[in-house]
Protein backbone atom coordinates (compact mmCIF):
# COMPACT_ATOMS: atom_id res chain seq x y z
CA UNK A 1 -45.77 61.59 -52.62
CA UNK A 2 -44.21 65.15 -52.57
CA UNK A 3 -41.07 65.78 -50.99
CA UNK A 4 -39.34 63.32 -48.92
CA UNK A 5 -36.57 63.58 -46.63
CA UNK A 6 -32.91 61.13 -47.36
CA UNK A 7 -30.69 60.20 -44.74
CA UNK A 8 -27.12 58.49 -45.97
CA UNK A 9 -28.88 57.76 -49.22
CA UNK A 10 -32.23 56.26 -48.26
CA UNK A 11 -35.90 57.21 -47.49
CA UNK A 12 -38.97 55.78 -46.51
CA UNK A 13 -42.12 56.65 -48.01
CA UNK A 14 -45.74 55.43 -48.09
CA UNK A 15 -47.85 54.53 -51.13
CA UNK A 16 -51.49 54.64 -50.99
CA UNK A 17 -53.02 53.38 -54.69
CA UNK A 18 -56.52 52.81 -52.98
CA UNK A 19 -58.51 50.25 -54.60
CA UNK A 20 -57.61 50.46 -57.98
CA UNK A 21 -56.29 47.10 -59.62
CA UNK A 22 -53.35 46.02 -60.60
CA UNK A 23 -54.13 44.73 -63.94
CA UNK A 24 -52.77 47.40 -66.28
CA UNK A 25 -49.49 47.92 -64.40
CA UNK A 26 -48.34 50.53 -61.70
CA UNK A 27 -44.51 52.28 -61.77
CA UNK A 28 -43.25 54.24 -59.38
CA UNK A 29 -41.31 57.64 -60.48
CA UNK A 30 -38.85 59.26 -58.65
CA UNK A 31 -37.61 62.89 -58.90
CA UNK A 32 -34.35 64.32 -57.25
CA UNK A 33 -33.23 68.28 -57.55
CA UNK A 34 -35.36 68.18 -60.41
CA UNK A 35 -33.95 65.53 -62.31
CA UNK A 36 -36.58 62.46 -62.87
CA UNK A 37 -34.49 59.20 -62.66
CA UNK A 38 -34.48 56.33 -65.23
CA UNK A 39 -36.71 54.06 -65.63
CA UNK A 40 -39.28 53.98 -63.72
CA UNK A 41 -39.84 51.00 -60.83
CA UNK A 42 -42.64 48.85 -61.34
CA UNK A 43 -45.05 48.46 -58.67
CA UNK A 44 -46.42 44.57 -58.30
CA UNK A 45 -49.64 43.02 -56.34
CA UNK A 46 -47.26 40.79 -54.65
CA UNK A 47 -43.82 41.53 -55.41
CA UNK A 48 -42.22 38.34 -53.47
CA UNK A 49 -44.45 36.13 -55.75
CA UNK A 50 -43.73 33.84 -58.93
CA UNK A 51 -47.45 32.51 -58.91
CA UNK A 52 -50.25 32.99 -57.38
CA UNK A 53 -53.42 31.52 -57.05
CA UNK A 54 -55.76 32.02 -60.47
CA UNK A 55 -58.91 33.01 -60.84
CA UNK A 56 -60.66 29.50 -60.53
CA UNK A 57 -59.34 29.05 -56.79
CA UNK A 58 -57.07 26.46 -57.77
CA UNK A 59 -53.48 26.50 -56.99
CA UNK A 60 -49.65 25.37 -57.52
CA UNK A 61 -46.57 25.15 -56.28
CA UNK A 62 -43.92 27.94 -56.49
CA UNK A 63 -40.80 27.66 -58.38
CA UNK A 64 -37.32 27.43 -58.08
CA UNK A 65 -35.31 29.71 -60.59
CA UNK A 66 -31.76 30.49 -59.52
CA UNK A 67 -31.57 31.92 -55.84
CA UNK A 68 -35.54 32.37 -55.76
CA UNK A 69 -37.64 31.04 -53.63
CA UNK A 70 -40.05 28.07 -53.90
CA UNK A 71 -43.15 26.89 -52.21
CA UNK A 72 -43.48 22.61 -51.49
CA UNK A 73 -45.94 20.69 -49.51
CA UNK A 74 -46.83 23.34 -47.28
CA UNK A 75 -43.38 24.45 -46.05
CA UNK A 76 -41.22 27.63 -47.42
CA UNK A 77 -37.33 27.59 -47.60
CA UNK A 78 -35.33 30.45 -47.88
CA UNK A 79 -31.64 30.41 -49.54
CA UNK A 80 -32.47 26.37 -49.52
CA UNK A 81 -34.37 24.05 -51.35
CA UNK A 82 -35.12 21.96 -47.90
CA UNK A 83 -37.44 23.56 -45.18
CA UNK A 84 -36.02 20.38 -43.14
CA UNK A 85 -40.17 19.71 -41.86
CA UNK A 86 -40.35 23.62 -41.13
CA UNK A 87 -43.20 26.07 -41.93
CA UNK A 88 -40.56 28.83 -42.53
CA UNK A 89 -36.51 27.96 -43.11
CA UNK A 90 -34.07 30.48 -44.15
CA UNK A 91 -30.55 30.10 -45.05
CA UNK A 92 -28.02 32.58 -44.99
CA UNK A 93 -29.18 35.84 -42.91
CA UNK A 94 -32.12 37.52 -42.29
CA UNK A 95 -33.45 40.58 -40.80
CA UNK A 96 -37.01 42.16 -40.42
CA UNK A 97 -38.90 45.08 -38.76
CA UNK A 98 -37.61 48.54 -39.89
CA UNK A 99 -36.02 48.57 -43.12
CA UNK A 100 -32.76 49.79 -41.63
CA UNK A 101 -32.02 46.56 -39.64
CA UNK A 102 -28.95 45.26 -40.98
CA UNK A 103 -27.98 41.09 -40.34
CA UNK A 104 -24.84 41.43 -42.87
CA UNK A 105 -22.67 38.75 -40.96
CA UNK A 106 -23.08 35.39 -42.67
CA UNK A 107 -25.92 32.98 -40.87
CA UNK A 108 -27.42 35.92 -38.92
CA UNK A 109 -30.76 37.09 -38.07
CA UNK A 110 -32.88 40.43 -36.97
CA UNK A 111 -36.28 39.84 -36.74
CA UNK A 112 -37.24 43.43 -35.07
CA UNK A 113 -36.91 46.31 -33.87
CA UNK A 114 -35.07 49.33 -35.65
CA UNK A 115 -31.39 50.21 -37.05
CA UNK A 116 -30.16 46.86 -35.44
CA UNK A 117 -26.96 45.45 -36.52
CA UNK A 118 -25.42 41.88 -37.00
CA UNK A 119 -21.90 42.00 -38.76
CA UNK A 120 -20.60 38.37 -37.27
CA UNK A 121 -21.48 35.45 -38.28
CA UNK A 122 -24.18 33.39 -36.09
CA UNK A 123 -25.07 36.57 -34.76
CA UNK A 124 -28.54 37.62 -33.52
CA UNK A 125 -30.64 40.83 -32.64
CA UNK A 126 -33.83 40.18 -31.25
CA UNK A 127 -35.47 43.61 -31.26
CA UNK A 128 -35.35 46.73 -29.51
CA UNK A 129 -33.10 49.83 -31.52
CA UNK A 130 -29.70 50.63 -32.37
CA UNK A 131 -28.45 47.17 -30.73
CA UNK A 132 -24.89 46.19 -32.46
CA UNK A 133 -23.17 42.79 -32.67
CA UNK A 134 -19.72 42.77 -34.13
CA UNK A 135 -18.78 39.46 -33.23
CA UNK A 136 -19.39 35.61 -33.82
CA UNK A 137 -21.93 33.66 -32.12
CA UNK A 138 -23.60 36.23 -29.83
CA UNK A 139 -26.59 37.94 -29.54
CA UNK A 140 -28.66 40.62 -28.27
CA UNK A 141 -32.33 39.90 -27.62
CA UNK A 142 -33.51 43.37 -27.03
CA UNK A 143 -33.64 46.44 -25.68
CA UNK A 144 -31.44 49.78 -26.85
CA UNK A 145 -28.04 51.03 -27.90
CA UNK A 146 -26.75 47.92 -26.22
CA UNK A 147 -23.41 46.26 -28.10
CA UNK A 148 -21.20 43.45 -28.35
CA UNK A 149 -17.44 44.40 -29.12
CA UNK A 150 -15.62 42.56 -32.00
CA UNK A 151 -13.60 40.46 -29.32
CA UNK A 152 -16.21 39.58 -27.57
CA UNK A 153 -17.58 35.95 -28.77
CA UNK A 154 -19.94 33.67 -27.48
CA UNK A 155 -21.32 36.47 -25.59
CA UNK A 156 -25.24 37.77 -24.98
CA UNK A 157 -27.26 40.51 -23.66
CA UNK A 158 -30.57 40.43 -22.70
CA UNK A 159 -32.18 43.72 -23.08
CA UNK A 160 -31.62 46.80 -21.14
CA UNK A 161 -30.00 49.96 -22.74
CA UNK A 162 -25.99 51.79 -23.14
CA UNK A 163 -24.89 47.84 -22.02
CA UNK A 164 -21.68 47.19 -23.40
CA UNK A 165 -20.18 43.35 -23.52
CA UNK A 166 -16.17 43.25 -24.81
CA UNK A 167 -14.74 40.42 -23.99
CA UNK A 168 -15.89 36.60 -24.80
CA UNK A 169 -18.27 34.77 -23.05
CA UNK A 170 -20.00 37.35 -21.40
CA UNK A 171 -23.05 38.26 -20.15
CA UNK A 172 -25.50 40.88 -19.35
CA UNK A 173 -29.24 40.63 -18.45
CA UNK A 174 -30.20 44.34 -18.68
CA UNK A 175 -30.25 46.98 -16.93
CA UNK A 176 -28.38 50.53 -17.66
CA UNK A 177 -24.80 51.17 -18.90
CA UNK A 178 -23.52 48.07 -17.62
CA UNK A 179 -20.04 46.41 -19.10
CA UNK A 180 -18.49 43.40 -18.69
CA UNK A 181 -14.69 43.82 -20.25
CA UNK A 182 -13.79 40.66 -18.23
CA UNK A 183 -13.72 36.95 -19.90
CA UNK A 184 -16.22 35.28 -19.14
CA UNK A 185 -17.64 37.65 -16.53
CA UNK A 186 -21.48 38.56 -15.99
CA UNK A 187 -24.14 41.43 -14.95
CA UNK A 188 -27.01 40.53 -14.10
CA UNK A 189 -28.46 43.86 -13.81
CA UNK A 190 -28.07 47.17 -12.56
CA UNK A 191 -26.77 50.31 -13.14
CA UNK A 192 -22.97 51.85 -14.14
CA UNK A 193 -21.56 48.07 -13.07
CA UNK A 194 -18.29 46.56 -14.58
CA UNK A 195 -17.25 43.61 -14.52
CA UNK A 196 -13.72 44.22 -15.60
CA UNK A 197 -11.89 40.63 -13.79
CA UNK A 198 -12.13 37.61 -15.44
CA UNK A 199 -14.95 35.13 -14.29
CA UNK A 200 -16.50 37.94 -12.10
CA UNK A 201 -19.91 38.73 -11.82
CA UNK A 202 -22.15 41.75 -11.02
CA UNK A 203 -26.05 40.34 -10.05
CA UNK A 204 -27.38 44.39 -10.00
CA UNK A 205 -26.85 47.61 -7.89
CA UNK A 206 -25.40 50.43 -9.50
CA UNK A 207 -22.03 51.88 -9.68
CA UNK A 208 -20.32 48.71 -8.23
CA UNK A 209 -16.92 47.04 -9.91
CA UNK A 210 -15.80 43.45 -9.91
CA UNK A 211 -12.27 43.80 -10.99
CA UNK A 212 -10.25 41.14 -9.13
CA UNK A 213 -10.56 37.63 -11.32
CA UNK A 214 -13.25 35.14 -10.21
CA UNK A 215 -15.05 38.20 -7.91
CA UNK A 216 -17.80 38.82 -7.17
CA UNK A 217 -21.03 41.65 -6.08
CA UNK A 218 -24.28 40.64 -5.17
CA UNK A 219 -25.63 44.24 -5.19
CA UNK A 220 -25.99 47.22 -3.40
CA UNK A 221 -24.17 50.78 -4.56
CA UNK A 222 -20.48 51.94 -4.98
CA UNK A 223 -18.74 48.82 -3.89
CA UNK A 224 -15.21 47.34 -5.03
CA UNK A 225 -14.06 43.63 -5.13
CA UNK A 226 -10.62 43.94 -6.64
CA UNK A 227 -8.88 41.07 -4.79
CA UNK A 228 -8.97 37.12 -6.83
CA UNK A 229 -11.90 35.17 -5.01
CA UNK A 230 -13.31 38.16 -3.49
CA UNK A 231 -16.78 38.78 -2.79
CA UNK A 232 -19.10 41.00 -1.79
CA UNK A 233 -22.44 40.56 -0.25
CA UNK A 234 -24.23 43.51 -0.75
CA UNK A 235 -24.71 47.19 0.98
CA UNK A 236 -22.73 50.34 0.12
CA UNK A 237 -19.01 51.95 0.02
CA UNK A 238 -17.56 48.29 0.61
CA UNK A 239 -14.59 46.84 -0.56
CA UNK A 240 -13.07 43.53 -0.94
CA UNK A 241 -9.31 43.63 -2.15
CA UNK A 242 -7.83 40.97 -0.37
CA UNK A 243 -7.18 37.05 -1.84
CA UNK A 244 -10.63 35.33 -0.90
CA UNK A 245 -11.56 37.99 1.08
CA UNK A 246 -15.23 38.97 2.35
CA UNK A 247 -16.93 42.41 2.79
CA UNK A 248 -20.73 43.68 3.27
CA UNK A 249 -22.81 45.96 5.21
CA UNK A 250 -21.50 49.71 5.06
CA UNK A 251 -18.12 51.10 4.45
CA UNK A 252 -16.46 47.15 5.34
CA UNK A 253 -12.81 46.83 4.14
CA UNK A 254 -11.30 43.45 3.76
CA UNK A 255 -8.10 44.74 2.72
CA UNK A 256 -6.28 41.84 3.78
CA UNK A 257 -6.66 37.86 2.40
CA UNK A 258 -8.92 35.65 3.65
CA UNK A 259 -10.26 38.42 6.02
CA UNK A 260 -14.31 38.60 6.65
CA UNK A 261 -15.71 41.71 7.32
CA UNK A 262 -18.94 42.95 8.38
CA UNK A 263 -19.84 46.42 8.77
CA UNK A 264 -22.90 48.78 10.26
CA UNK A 265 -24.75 51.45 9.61
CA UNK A 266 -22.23 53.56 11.36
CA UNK A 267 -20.66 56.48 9.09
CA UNK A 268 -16.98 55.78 9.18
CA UNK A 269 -14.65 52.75 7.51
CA UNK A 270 -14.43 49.47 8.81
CA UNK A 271 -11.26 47.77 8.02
CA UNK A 272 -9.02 44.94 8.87
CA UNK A 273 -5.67 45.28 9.79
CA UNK A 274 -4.00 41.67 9.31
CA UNK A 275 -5.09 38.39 7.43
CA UNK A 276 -7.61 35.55 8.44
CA UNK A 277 -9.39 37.85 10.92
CA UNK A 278 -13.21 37.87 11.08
CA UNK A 279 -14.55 41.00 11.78
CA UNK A 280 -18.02 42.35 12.79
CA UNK A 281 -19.02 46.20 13.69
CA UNK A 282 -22.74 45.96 14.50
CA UNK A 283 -23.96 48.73 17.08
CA UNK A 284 -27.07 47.09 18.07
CA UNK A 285 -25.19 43.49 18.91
CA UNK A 286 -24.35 40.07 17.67
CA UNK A 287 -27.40 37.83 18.16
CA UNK A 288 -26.92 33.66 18.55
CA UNK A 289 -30.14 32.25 19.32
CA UNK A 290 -31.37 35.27 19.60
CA UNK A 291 -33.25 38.21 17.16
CA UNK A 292 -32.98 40.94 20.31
CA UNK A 293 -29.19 41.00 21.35
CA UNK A 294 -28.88 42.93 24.96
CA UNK A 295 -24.65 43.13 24.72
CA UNK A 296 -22.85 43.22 21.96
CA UNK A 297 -22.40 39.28 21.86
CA UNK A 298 -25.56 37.67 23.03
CA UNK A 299 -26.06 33.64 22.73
CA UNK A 300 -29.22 32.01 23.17
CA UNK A 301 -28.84 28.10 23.63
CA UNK A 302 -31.31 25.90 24.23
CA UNK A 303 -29.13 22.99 25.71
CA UNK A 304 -28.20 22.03 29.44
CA UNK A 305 -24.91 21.63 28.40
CA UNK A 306 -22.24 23.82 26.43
CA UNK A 307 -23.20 27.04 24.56
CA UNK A 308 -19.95 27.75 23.45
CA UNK A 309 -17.18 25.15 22.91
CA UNK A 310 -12.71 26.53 22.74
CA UNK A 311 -10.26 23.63 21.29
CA UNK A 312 -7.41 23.18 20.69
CA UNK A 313 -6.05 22.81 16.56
CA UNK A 314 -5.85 19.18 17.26
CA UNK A 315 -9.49 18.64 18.34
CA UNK A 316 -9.26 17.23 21.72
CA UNK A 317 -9.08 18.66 25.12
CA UNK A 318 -11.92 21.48 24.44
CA UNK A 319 -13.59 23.58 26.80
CA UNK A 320 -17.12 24.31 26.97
CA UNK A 321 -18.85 26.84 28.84
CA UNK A 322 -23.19 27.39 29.49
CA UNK A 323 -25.46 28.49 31.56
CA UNK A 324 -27.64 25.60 33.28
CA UNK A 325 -31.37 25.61 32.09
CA UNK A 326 -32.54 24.64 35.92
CA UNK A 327 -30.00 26.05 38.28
CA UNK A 328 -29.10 29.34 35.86
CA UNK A 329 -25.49 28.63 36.79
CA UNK A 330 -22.62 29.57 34.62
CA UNK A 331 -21.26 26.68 34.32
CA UNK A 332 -18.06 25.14 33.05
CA UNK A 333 -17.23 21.78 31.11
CA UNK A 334 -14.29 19.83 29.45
CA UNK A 335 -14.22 16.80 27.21
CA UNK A 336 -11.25 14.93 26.13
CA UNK A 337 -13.00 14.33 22.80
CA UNK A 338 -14.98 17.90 21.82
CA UNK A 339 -17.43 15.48 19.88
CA UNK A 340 -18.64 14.60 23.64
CA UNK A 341 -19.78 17.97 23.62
CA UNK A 342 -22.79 16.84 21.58
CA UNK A 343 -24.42 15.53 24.50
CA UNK A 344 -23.17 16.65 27.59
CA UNK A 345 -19.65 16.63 28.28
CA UNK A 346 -17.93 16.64 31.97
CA UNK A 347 -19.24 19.51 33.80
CA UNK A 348 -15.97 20.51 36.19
CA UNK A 349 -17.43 23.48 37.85
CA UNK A 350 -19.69 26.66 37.86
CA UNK A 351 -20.30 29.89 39.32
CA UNK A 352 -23.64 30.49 41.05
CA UNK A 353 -26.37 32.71 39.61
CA UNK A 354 -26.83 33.83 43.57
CA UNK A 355 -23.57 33.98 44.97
CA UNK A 356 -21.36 34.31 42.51
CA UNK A 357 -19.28 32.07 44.20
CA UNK A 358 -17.20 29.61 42.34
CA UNK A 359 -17.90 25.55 42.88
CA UNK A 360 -16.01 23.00 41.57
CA UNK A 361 -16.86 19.29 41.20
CA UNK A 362 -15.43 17.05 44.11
CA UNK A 363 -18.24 14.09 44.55
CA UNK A 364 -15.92 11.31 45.66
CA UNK A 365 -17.68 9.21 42.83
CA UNK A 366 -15.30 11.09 40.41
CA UNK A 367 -12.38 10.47 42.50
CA UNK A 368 -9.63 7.38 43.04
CA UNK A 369 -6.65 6.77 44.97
CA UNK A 370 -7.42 8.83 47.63
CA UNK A 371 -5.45 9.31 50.12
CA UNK A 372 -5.22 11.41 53.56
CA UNK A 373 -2.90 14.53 53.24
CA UNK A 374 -0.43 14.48 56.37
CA UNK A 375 2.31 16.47 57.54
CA UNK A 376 1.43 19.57 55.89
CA UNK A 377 2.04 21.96 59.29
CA UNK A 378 5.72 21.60 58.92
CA UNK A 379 5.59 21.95 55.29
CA UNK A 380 3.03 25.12 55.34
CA UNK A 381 5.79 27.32 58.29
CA UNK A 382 8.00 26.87 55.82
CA UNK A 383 5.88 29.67 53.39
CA UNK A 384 6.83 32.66 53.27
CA UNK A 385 3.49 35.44 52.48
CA UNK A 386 5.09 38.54 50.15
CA UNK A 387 3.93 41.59 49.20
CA UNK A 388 4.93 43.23 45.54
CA UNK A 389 4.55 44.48 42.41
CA UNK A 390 4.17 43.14 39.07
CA UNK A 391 6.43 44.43 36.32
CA UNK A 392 3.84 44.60 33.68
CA UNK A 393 2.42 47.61 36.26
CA UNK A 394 5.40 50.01 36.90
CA UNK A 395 6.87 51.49 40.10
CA UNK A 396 3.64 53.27 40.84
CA UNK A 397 1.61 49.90 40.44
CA UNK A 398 -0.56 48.94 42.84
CA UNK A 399 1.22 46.33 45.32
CA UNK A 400 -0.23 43.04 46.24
CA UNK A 401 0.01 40.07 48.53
CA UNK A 402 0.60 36.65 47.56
CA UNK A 403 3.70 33.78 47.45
CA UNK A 404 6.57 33.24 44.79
CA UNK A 405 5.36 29.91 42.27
CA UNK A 406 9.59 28.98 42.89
CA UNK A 407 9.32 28.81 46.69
CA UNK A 408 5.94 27.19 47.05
CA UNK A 409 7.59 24.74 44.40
CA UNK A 410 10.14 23.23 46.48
CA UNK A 411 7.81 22.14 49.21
CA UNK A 412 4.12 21.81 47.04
CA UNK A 413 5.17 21.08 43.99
CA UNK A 414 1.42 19.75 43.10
CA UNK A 415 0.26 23.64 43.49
CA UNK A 416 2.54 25.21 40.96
CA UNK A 417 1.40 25.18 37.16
CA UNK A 418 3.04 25.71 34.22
CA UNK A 419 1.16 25.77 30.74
CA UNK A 420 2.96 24.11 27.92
CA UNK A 421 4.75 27.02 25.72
CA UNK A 422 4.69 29.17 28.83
CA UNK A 423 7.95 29.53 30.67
CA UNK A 424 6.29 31.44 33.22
CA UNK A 425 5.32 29.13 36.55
CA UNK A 426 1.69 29.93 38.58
CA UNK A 427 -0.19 28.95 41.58
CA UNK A 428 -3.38 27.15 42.31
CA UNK A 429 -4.61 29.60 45.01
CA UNK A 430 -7.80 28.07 45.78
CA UNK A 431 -5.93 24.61 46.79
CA UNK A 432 -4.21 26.71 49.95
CA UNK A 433 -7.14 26.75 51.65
CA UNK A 434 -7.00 23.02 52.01
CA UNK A 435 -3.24 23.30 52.96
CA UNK A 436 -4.47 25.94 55.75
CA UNK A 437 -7.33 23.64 56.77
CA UNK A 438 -5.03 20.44 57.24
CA UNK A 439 -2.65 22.94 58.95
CA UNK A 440 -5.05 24.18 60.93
CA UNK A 441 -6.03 20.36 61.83
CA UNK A 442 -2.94 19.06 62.73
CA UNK A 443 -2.05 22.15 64.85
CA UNK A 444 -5.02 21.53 66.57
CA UNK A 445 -4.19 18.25 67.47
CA UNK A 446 -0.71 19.78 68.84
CA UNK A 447 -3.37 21.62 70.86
CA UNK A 448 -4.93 19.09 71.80
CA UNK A 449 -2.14 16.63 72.80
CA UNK A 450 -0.97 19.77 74.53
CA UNK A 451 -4.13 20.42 76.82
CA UNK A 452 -4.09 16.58 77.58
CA UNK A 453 -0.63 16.76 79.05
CA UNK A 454 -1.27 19.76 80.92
CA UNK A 455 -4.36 18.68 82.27
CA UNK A 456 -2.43 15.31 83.25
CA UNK A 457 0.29 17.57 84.59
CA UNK A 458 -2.25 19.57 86.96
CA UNK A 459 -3.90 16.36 88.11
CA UNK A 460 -0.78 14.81 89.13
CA UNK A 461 0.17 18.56 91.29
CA UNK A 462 -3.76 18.01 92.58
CA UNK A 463 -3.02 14.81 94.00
CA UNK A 464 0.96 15.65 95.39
CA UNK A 465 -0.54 18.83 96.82
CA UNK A 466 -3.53 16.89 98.21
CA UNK A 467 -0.79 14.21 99.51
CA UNK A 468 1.07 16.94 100.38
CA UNK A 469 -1.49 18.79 102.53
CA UNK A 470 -2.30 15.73 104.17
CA UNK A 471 0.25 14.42 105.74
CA UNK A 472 0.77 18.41 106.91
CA UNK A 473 -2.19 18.00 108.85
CA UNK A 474 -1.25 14.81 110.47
CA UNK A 475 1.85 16.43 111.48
CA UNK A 476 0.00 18.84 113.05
CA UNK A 477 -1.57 16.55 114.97
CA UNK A 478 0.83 14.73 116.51
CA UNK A 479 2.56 17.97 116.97
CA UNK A 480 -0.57 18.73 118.86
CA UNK A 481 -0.92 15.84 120.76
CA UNK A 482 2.60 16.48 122.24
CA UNK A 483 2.38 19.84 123.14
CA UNK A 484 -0.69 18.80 125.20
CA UNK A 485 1.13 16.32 126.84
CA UNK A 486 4.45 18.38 127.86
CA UNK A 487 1.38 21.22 129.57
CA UNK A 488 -0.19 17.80 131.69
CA UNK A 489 3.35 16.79 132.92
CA UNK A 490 4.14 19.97 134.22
């Protein structure tokens, strides 16, 4: 065969003898440095055979001698006399493919591949090239230079290459210089992903990190879920450290627990800056209903009723506001019970779509115990109109007119509000106008009552004057007459 190259004390060489027989014996003769070693190997026809089939056609069994093998009925055991009803059963390991496959942990198996290594017991290589297990009960189906640690039980990888699994029951489908030093933890795929928490999980991207226990990464490129019950959706440059926090998009920080976090394409960090918020950056809009957001929120309902529904934590008295699908009002609703929401709930008032004026519900088939407001002129003289400023605005803020909730309080008590929590009183503005209307009315009837006696007043000076002027003129008469009758005497 001429000279032949040995690594670490073996070669491989191959032996062509043509189609000469067997029949007078073949021996194979090594030389090394010179020196012919002692004695010579014989070469056989079939080298894994006791008997074979003679020259007549007929045949027989194998036989069992010591740890040899035997042929029964059809089926072949290996390291057992029982196939258990299998073509092909082997006991103890096994290994096949290149001749430098090594299953050396008890009950393992290599059945391809090249320089593949099983050291624990129940191990398994499937394939591929320089794939190590070093542990119990794991296995490696394919691929290359992919290992199992020691301490790393119960564990698998699918194929891939430079995939390294060293903790138990892990996991890595493939991909490229993935590990998962977490228990229990998982890559799916990928490239440069760890899995370092316990129960975390990678499902493929590249350069992404699951340290926090029971996180998680759905993808994407350089992103970081280091808080417990973290997760990240996907996207690049994220990160997820806070307890059951949420991050995806682009450079999204949930840095605080049980934040949510959504970030755009936009070139700059995206973080949150206390717990339980839910955040969103998105430049082109938030779409409900809707694929083509105009504003930055945009909802789309198809309802005649409420869009968008605020309650209270105790799930009654909740607000609902929408914009009519006839009228294209913006309209607004309550319901003692939110669940009345689900078909139409109260509608109290809206502003119009033409106007922009505000209307309010006041059909008297919503109304009881009504009664006629009286006496308000007194009541509305004693207001007093101010003008001022509000603290919140400074000395230089702008001034403005209005009353003071404490004085309108001891005379319309109905129009000041206070909101529970808030020590702070207000007004109901828009009920003054019906003050100044019923003010208006009963001044009017003042007025009126007024005119009446005046006008009775100048009647009654008509008639005295009239009186008046009449008996002037019969005085004149007679005053007349007499004169006439002095002139005739004379």
């Amino acid at each position: 065969a001429g000279n032949v190259a040995v690594n670490d004390g073996l070669f491989q060489v191959e032996l062509d003898f043509g189609n000469q027989a067997y029949e007078n014996g073949l021996y194979l003769e090594i030389e090394v440095d010179g020196e012919t070693l002692s004695p010579r190997q014989p070469i056989t026809a079939a080298p894994l055979a006791v008997r074979t089939l003679s020259g007549s056609g007929s045949s027989s069994s194998w036989s069992v001698s010591g740890d040899d093998i035997f042929f029964d009925g059809g089926n072949v055991a290996i390291g057992t006399n029982d196939a258990g009803g299998h073509n092909l059963w082997v006991s103890g390991t096994f290994a096949s493919g290149n001749p430098n496959n090594d299953a050396s942990g008890n009950l393992s198996a290599v059945v391809g591949g090249g320089l593949n290594r099983t050291i624990g017991i129940h191990s398994f290589v499937g394939g591929g090239t320089v794939n190590e297990v070093f542990t119990h009960r794991s296995a490696i189906t394919g691929g290359t230079d992919n290992s199992i640690g020691s301490g790393s039980p119960y564990s698998a990888i699918a194929g891939g290459s430079d995939n390294r699994v060293s903790e138990e029951n892990s996991f890595i489908g493939g991909g490229e210089n993935n590990e998962t030093s977490g228990a229990r933890s998982a890559i799916v795929g990928g490239f440069n992903n760890e899995a370092s928490g316990n129960q975390s999980a990678i499902a493929g991207g590249g350069g992404n990190e699951a340290s926090g226990n029971l996180s998680a990464i759905a993808g994407g490129n350089s992103n970081t879920a280091s808080g417990i019950n973290s997760f990240i959706g996907g996207g690049i440059g994220n990160t997820a450290s806070g307890f059951s926090s949420f991050a995806a998009g682009s450079l999204a920080k949930a840095e605080h627990n049980g934040t949510f976090v959504w970030g755009d394409n936009t070139s700059a960090d995206f973080a949150s800056t206390g717990e339980d918020q839910f955040l969103i950056r998105a430049g082109g809009g938030v779409g409900i209903g809707t694929n083509a957001p105009e504003r930055d929120l945009h909802i789309k309902a198809d309802t005649s009723s409420a869009a968008l529904i605020l309650e209270n934590a105790s799930d009654v008295n909740g607000w609902g506001i929408g914009t009519g699908i006839a009228s294209g009002n913006f309209n607004f609703y309550y319901e003692s019970d939110v669940t009345g929401f689900s078909t139409s709930g109260t509608r109290l008032g809206g502003i119009s779509n033409t106007t922009g004026e505000y209307s309010s519900n006041s059909d008297r088939r919503l109304k009881q115990d009504i009664e006629v407001l009286n006496g308000v002129l007194a009541d509305v003289l004693k207001l007093e109109p101010a003008s001022y400023r509000f603290r919140r605005s400074g000395d230089d803020g702008p001034r403005t007119i209005g009353f003071l909730a404490q004085d309108v309080q001891e005379v319309f008590p109905e129009l000041v509000t206070h909101e529970d929590g808030d020590d702070y009183l207000g007004l109901s503005y828009a009920n003054f106008s019906v003050l100044a209307i019923r003010a208006v009315q009963e001044q009017q009837d003042i007025i009126e009552n007024q005119q009446a006696r005046i006008a009775e007043l100048e009647q009654r000076q008509d008639n005295e004057v009239a009186a008046l002027q009449e008996r002037l003129a019969a005085l004149e008469s007679l005053l007349l007459e007499s004169h006439q009758v002095a002139e005739h005497s004379q």
